[in-house]
N, C-alpha and C. Protein backbone atom coordinates (compact mmCIF):
# COMPACT_ATOMS: atom_id res chain seq x y z
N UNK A 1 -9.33 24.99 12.76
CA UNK A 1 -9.57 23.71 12.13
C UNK A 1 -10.86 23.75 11.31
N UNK A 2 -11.97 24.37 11.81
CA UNK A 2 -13.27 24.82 11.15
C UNK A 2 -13.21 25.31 9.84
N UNK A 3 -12.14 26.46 10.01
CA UNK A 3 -11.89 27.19 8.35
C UNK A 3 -11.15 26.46 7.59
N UNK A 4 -10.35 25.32 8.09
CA UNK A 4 -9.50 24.42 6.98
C UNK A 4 -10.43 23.81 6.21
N UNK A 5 -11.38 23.15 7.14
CA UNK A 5 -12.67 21.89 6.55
C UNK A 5 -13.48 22.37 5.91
N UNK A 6 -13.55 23.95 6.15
CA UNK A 6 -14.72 24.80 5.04
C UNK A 6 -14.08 24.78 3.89
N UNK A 7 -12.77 25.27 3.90
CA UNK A 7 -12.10 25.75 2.52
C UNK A 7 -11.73 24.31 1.42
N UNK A 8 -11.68 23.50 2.71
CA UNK A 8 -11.87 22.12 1.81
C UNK A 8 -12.61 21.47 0.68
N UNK A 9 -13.96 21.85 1.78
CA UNK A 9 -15.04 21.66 1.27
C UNK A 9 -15.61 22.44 -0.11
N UNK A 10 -15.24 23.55 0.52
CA UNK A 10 -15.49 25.00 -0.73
C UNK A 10 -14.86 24.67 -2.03
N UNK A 11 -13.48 23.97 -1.96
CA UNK A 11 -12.65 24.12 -2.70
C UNK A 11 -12.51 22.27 -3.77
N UNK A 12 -13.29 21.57 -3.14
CA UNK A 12 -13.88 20.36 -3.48
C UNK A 12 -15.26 20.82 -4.12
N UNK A 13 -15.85 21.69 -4.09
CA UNK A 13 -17.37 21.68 -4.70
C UNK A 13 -16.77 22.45 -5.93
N UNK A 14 -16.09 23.24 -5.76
CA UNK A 14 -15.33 24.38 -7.30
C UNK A 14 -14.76 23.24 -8.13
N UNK A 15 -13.98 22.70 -7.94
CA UNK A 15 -13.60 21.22 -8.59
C UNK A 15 -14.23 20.67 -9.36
N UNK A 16 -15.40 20.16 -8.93
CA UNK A 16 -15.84 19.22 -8.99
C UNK A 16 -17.57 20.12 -10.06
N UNK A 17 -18.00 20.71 -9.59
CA UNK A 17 -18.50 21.69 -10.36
C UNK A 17 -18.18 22.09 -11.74
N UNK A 18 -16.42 22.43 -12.09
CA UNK A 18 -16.13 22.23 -13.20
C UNK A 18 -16.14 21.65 -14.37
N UNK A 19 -16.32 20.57 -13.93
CA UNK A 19 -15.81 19.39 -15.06
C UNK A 19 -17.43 18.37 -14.55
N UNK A 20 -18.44 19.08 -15.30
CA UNK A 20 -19.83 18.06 -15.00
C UNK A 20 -19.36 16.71 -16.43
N UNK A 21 -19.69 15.94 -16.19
CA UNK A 21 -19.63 14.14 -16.93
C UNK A 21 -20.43 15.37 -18.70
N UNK A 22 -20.06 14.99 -19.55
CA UNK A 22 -19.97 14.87 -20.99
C UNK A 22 -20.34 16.37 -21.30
N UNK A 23 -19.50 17.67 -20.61
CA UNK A 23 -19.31 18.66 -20.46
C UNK A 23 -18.35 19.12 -21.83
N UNK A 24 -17.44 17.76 -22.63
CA UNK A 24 -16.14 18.42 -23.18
C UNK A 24 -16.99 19.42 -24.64
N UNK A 25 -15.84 20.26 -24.63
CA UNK A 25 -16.46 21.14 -25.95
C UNK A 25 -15.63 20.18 -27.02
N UNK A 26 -16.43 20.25 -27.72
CA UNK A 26 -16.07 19.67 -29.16
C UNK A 26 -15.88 20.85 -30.33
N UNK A 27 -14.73 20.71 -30.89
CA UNK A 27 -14.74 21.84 -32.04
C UNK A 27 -14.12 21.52 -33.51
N UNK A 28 -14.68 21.96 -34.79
CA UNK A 28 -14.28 21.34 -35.57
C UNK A 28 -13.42 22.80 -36.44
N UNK A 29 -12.56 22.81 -36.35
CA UNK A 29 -12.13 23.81 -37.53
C UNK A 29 -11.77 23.50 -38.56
N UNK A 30 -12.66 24.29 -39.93
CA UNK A 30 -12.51 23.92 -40.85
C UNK A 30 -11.77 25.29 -41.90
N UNK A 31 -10.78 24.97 -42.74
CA UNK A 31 -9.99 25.52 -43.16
C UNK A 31 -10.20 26.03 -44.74
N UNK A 32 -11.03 26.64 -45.07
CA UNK A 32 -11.34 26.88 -46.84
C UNK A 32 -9.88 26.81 -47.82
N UNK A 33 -8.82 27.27 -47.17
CA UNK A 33 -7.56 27.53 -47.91
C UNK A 33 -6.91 26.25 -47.76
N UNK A 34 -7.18 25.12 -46.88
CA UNK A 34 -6.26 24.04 -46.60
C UNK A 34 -6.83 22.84 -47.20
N UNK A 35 -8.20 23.25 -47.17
CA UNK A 35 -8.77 21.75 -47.26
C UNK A 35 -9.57 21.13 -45.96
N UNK A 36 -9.15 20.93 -45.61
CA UNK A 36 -8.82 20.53 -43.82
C UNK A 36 -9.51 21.20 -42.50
N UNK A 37 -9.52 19.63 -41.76
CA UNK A 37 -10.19 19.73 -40.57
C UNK A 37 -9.69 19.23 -39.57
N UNK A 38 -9.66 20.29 -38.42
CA UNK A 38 -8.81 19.85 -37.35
C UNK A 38 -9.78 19.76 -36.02
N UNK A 39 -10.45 18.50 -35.79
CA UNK A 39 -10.80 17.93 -34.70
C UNK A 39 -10.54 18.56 -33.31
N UNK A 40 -10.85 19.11 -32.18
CA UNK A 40 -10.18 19.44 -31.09
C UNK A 40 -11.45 19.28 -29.91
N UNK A 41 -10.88 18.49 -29.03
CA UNK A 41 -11.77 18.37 -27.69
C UNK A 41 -11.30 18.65 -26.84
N UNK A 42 -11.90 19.71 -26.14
CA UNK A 42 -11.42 20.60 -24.89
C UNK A 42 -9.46 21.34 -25.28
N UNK A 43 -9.64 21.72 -26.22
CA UNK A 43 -8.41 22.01 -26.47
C UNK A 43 -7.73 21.27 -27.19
N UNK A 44 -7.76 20.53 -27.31
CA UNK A 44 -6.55 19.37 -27.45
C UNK A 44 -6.71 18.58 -28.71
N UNK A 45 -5.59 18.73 -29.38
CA UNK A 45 -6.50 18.27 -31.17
C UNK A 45 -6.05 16.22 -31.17
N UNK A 46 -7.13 15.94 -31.75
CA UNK A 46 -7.58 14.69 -31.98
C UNK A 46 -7.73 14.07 -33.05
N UNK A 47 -8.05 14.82 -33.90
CA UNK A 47 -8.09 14.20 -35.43
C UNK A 47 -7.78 15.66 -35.92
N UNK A 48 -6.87 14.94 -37.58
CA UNK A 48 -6.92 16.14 -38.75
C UNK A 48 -6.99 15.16 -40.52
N UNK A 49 -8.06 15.81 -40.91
CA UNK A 49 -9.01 15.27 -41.78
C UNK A 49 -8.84 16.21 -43.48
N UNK A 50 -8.58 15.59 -44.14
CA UNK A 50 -8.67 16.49 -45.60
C UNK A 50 -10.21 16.31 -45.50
N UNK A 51 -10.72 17.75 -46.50
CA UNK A 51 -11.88 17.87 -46.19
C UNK A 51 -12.58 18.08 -48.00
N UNK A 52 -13.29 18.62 -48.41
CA UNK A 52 -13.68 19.05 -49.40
C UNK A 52 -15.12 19.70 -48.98
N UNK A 53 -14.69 21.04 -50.06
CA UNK A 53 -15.52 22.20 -49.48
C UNK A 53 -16.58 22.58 -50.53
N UNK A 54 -17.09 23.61 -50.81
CA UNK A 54 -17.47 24.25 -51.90
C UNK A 54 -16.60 24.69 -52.94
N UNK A 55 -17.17 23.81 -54.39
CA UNK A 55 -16.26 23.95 -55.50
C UNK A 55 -17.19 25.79 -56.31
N UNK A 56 -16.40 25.86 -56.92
CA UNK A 56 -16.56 27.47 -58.14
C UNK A 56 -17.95 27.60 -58.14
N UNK A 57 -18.75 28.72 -57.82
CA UNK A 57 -20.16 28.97 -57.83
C UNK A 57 -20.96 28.78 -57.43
N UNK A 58 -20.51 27.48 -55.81
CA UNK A 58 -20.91 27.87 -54.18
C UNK A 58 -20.42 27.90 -53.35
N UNK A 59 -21.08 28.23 -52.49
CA UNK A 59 -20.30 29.12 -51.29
C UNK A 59 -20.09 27.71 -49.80
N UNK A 60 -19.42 27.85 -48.97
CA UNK A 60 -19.59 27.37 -48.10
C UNK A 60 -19.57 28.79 -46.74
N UNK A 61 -20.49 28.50 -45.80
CA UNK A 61 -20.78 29.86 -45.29
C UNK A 61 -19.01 30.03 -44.31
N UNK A 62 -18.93 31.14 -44.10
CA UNK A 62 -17.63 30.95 -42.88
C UNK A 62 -18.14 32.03 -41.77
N UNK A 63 -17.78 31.25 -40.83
CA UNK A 63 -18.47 32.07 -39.42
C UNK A 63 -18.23 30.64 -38.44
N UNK A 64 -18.97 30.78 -36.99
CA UNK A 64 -18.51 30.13 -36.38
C UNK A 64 -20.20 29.73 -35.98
N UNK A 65 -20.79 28.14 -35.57
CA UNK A 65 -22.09 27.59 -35.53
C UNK A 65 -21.91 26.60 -34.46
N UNK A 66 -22.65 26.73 -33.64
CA UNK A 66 -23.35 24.91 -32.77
C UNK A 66 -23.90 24.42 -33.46
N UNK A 67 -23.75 22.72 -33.24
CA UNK A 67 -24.20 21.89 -34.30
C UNK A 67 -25.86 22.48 -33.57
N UNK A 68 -26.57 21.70 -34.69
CA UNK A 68 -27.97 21.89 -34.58
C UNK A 68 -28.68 20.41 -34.64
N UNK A 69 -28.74 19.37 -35.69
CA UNK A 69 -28.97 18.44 -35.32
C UNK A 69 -28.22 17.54 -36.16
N UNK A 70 -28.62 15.90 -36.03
CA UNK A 70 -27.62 15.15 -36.46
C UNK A 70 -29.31 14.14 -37.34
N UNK A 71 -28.45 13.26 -38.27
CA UNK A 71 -29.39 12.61 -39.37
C UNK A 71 -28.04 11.65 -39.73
N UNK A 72 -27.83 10.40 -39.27
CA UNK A 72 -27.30 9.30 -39.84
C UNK A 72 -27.10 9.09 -41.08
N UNK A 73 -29.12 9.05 -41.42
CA UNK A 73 -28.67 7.97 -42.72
C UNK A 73 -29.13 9.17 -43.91
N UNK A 74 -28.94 10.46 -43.87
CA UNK A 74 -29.27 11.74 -44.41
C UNK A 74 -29.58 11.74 -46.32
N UNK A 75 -30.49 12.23 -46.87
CA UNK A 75 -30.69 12.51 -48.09
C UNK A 75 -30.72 13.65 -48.27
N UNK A 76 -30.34 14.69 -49.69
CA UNK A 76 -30.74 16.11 -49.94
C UNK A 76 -31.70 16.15 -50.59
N UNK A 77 -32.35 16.69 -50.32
CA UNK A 77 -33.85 17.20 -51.04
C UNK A 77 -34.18 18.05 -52.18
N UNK A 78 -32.33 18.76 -51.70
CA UNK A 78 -31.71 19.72 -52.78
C UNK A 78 -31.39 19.07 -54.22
N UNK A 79 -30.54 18.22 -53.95
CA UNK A 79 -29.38 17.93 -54.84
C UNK A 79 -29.66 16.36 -55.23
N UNK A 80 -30.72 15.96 -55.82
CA UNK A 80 -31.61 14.79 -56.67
C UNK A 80 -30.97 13.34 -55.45
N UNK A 81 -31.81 13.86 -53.87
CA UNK A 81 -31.70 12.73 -53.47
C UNK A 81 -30.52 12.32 -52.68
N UNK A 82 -29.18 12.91 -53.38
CA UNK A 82 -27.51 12.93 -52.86
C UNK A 82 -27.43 12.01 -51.16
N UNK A 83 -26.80 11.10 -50.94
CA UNK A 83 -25.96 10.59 -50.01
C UNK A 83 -25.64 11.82 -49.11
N UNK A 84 -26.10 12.18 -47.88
CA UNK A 84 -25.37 12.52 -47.23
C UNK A 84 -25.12 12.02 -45.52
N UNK A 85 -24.72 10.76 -45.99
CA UNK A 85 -24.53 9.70 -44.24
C UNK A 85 -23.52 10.70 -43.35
N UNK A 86 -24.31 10.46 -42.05
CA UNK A 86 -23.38 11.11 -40.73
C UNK A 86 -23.33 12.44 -40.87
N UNK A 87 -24.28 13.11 -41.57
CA UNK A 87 -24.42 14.59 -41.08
C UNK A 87 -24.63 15.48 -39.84
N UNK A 88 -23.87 16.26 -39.85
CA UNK A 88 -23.71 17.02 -38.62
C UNK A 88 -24.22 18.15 -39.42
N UNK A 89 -25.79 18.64 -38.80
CA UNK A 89 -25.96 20.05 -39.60
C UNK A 89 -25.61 21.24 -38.25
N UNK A 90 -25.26 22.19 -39.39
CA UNK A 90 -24.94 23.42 -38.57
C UNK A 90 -25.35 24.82 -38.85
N UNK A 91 -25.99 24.71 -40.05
CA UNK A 91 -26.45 26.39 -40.78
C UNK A 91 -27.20 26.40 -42.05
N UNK A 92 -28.38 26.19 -41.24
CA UNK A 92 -29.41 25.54 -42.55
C UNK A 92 -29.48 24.14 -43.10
N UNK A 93 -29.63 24.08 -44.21
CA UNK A 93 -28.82 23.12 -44.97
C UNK A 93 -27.28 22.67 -45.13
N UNK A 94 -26.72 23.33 -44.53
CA UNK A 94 -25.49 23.03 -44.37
C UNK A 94 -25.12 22.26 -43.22
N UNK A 95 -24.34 20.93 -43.93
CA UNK A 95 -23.78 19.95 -43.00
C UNK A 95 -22.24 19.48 -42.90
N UNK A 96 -21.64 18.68 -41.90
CA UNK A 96 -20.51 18.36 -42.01
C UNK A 96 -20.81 16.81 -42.67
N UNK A 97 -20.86 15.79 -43.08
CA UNK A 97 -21.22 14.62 -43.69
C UNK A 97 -19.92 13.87 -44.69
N UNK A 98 -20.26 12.69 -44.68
CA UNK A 98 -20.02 11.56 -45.64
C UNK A 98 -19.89 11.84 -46.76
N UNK A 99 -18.74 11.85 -47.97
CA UNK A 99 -19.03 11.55 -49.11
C UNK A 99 -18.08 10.00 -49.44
N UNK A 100 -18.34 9.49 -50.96
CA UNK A 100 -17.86 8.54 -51.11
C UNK A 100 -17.17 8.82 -52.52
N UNK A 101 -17.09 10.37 -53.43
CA UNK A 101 -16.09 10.67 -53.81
C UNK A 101 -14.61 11.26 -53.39
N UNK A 102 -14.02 10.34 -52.72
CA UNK A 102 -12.96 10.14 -52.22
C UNK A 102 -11.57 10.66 -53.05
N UNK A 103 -12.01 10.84 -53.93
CA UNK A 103 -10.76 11.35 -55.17
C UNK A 103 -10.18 12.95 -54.72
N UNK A 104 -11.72 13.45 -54.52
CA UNK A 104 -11.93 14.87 -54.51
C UNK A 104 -11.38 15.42 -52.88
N UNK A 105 -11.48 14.44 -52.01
CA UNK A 105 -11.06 15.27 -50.83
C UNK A 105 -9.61 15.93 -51.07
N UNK A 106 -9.92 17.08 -50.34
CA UNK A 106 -8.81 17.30 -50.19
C UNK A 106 -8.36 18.81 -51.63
N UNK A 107 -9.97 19.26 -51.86
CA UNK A 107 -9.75 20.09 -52.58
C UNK A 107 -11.00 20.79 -52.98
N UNK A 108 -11.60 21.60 -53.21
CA UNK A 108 -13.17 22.15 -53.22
C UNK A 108 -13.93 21.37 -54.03
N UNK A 109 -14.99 20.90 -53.68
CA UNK A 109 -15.76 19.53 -54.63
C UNK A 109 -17.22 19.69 -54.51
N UNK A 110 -17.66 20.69 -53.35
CA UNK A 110 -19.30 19.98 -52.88
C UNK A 110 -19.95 21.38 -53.45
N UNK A 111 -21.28 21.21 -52.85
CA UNK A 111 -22.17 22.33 -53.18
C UNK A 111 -22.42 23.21 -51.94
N UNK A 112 -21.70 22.97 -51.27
CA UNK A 112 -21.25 23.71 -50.00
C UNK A 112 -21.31 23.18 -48.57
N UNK A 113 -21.80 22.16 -48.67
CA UNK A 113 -21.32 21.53 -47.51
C UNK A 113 -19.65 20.65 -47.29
N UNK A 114 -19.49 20.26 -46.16
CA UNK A 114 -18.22 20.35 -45.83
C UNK A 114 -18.22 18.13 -45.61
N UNK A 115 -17.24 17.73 -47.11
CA UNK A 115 -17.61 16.43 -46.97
C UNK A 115 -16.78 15.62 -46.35
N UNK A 116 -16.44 14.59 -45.79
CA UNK A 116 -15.20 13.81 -44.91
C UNK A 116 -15.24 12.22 -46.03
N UNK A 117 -14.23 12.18 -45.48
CA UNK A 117 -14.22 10.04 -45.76
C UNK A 117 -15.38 9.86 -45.08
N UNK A 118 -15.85 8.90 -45.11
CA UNK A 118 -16.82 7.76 -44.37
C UNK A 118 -16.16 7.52 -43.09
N UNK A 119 -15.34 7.06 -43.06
CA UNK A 119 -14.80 6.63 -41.71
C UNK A 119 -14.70 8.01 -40.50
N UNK A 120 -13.75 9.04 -41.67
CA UNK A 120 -13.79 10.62 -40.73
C UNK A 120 -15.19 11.07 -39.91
N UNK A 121 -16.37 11.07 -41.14
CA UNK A 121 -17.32 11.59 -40.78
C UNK A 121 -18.10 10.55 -39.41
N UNK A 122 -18.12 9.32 -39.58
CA UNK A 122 -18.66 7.97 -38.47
C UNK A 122 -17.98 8.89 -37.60
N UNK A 123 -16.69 8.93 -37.10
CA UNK A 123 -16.24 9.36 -36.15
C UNK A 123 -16.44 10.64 -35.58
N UNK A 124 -16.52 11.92 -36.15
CA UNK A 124 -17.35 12.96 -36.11
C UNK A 124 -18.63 12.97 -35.39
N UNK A 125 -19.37 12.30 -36.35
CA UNK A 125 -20.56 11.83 -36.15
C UNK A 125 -21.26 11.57 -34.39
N UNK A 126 -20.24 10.55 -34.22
CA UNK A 126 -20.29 9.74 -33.37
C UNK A 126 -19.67 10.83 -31.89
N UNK A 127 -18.93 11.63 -31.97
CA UNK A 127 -18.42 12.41 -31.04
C UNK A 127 -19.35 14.13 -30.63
N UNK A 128 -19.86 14.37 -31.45
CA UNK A 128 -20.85 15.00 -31.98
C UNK A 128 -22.32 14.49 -30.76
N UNK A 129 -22.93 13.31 -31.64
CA UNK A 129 -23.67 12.70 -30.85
C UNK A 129 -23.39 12.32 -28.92
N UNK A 130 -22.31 12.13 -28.53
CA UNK A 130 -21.76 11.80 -27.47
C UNK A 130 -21.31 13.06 -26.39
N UNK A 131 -20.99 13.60 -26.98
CA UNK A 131 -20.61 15.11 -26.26
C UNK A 131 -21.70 16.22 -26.40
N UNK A 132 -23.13 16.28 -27.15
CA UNK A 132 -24.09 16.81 -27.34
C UNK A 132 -23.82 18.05 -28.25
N UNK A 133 -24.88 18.62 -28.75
CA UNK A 133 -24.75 19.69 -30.02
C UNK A 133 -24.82 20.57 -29.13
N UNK A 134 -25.03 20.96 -28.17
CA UNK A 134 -24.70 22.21 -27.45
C UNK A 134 -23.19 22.49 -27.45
N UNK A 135 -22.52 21.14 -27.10
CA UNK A 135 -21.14 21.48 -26.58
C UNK A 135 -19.87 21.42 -27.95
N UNK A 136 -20.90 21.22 -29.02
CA UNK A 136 -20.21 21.05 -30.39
C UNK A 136 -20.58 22.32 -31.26
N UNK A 137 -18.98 22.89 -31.76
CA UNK A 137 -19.17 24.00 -32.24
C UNK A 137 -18.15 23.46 -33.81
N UNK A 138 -19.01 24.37 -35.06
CA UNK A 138 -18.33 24.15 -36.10
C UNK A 138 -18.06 25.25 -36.70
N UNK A 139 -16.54 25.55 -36.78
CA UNK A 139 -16.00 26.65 -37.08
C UNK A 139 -15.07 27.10 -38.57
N UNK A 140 -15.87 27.41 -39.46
CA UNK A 140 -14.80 27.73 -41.44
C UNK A 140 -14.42 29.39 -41.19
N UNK A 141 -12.78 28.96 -41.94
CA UNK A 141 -12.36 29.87 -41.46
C UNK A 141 -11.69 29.78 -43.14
N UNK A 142 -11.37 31.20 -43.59
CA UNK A 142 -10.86 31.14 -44.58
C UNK A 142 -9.51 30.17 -44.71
């Protein structure tokens, strides 16, 4: 009866150990050939987003990054000032963010960062912030 209540116990702390409170991985894959971004938490996809990438004569980097930090109400310093609300940076200057040329998603447009709707990116944003930049990974893939 001793070894049942141990293995219980043992087998209640492995459990429970697993799954610590705002543990989920967050992952964003982003697609250079599609456009597109496919949302996925702990596996399991959640959102898919037309995206707009780097247009002719820049690059957007491809490799795989943890976010690094986040900037709401974001400006470029680069690019005379530029809008960039709800940035998720991940590799330098490079962010996931807000644009409000909306025409263009959905086809290479930026100077290499990776731009969403307004609404896409809030939500991003917001999941990002909530699940922590450790546990948020942003991944361009050709």
């Amino acid at each position: 009866m001793r070894s049942f209540v141990m293995a219980i116990l043992a087998l209640s702390f492995m459990v429970f150990q697993a799954v610590p409170a705002f543990a989920a991985n967050l992952t964003a894959n982003i697609s250079l050939s599609s456009q597109t971004m496919v949302v996925s938490q702990n596996g399991i996809v959640r959102y898919r987003w037309k995206v707009s990438t780097a247009r002719k004569g820049y690059v957007t980097p491809k490799g795989s990054w943890r976010a690094k930090w986040l900037s709401r109400h974001h400006r470029s310093r680069k690019y005379d000032n530029a809008p960039m609300p709800f940035a998720v940076f991940f590799n330098g200057g490079y962010a996931v963010h807000a644009t409000y040329d909306l025409k263009r998603l959905g086809r290479p447009a930026s100077h290499g960062c990776i731009r969403l709707h307004p609404d896409d990116a809030a939500a991003f944003f917001s999941l990002a912030s909530r699940n922590g930049l450790k546990n948020t990974r942003i991944v361009v893939t050709r």
